[in-house]
N, C-alpha and C. Protein backbone atom coordinates (compact mmCIF):
# COMPACT_ATOMS: atom_id res chain seq x y z
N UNK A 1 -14.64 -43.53 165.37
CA UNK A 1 -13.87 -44.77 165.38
C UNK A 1 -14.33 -45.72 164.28
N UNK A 2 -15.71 -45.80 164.26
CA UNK A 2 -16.16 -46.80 162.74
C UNK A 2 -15.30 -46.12 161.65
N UNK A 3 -15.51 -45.24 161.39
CA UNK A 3 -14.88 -44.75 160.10
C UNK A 3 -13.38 -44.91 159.75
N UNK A 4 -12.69 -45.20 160.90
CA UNK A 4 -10.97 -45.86 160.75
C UNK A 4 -11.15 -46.85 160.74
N UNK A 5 -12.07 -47.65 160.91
CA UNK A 5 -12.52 -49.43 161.15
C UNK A 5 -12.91 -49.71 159.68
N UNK A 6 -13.81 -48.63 159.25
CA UNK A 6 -14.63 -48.53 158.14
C UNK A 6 -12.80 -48.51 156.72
N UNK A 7 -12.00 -47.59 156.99
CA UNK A 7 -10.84 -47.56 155.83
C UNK A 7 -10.07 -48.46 156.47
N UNK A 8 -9.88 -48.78 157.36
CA UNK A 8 -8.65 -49.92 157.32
C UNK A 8 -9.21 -51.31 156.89
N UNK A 9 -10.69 -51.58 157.11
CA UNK A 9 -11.17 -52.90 156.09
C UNK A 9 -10.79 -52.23 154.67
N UNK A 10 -11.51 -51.20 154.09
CA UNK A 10 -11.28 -51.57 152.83
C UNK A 10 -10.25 -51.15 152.49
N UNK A 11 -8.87 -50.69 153.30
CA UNK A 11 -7.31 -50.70 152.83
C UNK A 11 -7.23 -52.34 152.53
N UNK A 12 -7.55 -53.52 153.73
CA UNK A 12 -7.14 -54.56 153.47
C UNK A 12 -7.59 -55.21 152.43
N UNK A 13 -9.20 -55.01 152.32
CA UNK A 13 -9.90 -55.30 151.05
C UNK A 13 -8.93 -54.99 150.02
N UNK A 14 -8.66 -54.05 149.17
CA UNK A 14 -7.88 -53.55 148.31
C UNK A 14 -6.42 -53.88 148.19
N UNK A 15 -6.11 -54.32 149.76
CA UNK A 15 -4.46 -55.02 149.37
C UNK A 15 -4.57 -56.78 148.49
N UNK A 16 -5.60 -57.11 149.67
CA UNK A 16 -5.92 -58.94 149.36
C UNK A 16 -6.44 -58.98 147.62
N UNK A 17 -7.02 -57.67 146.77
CA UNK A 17 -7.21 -57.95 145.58
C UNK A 17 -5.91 -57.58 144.84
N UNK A 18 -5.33 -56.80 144.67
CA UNK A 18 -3.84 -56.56 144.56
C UNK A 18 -3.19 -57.62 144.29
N UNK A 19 -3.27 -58.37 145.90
CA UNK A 19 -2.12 -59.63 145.70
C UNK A 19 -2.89 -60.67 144.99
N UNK A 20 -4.14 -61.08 145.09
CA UNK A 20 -4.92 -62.11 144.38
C UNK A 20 -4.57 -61.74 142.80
N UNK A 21 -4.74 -60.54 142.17
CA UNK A 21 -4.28 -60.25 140.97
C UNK A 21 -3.14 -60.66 140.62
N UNK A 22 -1.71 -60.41 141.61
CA UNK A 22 -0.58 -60.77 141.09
C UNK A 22 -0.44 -61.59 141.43
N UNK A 23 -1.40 -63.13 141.99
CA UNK A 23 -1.19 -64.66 142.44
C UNK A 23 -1.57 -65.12 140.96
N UNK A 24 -2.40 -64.23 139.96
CA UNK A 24 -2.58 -64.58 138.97
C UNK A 24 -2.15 -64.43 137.83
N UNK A 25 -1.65 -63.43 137.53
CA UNK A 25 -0.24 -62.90 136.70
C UNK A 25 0.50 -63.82 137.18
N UNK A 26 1.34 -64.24 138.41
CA UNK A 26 2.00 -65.04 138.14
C UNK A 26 1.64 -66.72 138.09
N UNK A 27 0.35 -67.09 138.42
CA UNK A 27 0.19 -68.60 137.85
C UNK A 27 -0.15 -68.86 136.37
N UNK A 28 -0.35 -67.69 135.78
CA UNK A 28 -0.22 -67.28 134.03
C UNK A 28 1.39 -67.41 133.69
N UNK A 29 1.72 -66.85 134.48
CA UNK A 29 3.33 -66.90 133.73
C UNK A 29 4.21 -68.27 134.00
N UNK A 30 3.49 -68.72 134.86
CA UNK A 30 4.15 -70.30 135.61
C UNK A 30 3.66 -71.13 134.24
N UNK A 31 2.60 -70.99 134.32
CA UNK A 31 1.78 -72.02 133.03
C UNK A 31 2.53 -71.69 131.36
N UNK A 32 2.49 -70.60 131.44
CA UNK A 32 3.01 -69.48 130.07
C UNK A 32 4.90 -71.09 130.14
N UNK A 33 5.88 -71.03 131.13
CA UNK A 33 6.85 -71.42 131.06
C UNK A 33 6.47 -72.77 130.94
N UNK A 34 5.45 -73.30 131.73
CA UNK A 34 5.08 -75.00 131.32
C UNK A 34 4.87 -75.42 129.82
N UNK A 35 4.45 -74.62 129.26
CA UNK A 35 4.12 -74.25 127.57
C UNK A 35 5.17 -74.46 126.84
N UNK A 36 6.12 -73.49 127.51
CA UNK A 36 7.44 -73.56 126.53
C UNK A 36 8.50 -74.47 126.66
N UNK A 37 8.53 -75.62 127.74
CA UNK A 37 8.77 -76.70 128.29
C UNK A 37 8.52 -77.76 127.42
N UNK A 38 6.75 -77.74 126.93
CA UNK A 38 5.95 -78.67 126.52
C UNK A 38 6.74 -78.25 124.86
N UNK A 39 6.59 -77.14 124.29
CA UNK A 39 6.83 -76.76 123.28
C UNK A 39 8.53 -77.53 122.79
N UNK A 40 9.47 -77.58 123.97
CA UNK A 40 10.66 -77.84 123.92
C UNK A 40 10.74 -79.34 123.60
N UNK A 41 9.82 -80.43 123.90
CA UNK A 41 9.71 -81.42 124.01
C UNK A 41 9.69 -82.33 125.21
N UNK A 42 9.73 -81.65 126.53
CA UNK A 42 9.93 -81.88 128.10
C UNK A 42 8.26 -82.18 128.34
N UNK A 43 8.08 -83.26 129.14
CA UNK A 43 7.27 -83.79 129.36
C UNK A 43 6.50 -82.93 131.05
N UNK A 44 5.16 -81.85 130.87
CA UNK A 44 5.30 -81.30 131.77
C UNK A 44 5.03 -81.91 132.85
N UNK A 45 4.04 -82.89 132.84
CA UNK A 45 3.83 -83.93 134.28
C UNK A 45 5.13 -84.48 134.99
N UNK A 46 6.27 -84.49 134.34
CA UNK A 46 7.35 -84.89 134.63
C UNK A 46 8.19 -83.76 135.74
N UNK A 47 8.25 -82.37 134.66
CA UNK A 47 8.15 -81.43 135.02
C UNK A 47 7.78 -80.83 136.80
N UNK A 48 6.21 -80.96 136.72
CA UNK A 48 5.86 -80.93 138.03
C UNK A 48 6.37 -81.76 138.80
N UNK A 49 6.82 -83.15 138.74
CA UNK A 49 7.00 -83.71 139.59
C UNK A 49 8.08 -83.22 140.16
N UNK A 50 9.53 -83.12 139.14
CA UNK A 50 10.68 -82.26 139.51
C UNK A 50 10.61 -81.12 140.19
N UNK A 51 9.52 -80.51 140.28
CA UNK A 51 9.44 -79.11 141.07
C UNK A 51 8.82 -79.68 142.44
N UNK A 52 8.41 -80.40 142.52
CA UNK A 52 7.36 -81.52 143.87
C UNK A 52 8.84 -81.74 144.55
N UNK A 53 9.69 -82.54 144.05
CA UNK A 53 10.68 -83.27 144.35
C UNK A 53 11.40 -82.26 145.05
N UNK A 54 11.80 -81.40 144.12
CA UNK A 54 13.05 -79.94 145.02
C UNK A 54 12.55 -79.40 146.10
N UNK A 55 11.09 -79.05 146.29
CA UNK A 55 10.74 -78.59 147.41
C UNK A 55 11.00 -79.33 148.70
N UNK A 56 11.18 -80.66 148.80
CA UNK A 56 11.06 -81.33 149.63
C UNK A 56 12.59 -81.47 150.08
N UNK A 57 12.56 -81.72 151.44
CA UNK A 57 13.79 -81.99 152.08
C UNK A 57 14.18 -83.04 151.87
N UNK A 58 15.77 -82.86 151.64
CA UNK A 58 16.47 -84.48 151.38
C UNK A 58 16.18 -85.72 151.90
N UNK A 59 15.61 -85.32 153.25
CA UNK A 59 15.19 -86.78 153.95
C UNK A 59 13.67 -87.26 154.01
N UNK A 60 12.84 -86.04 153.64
CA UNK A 60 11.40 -86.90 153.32
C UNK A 60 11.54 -87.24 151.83
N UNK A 61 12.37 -86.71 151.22
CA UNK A 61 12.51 -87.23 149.61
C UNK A 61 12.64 -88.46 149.39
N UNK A 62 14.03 -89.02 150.48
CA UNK A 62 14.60 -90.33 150.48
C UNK A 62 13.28 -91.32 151.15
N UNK A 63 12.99 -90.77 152.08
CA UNK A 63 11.55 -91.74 153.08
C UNK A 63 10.54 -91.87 152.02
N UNK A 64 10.24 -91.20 150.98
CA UNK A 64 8.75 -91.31 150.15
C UNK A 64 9.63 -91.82 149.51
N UNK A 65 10.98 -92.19 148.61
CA UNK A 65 11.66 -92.67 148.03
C UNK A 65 11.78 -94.46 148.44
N UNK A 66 11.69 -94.50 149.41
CA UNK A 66 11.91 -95.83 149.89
C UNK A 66 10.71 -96.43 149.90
N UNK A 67 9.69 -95.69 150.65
CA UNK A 67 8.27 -96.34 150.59
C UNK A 67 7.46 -96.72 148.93
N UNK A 68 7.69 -95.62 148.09
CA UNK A 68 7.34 -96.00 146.92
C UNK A 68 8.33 -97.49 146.79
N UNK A 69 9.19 -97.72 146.47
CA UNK A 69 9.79 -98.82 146.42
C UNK A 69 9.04 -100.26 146.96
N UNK A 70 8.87 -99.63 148.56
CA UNK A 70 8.42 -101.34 149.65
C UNK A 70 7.20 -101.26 148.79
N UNK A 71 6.62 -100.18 148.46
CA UNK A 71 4.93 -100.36 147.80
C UNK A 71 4.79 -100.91 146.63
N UNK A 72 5.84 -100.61 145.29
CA UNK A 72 6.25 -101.48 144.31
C UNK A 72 6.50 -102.57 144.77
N UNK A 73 7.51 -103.05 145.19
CA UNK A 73 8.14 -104.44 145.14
C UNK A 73 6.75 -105.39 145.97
N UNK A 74 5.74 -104.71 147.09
CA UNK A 74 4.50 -105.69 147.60
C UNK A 74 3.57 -105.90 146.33
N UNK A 75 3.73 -104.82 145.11
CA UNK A 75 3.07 -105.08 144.12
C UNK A 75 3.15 -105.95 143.34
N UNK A 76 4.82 -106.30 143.23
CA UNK A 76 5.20 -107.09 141.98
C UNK A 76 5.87 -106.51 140.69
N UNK A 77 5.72 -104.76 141.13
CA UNK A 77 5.73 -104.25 140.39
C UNK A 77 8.01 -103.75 140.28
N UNK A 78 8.49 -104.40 140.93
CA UNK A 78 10.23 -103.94 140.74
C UNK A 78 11.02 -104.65 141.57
């Protein structure tokens, strides 16, 4: 019984490096497109934010949308 205990850890071992490899190939290729963004003249901090923004659901978008606002305007700042 150790010895099926013994290959199914290092099956999982060997899957979790696999995918860690291709978490990195693709945050190379994410960065690789931020490049060519930057290269285009697109501002990438901007960028991220737009990708921040889409993930989020229409209605916590609008709620952090509003609060930035009450938090400006207590500033002075709009």
């Amino acid at each position: 019984m150790a010895e099926a205990t013994d290959d199914r850890l290092r099956l999982l071992i060997e899957r979790i490096e696999r995918l860690e490899e291709e978490k990195k190939g693709t945050a190379d290729d994410i960065r690789d497109v931020y490049a060519e963004g930057k290269a285009h003249g697109y501002d990438t901090k901007i960028m991220r934010q737009l990708i921040k923004l889409r993930k989020m659901k229409p209605d916590e978008r609008s709620e952090q949308d509003m609060l930035l606002e009450t938090y400006k305007a207590a500033l002075g700042m709009g």
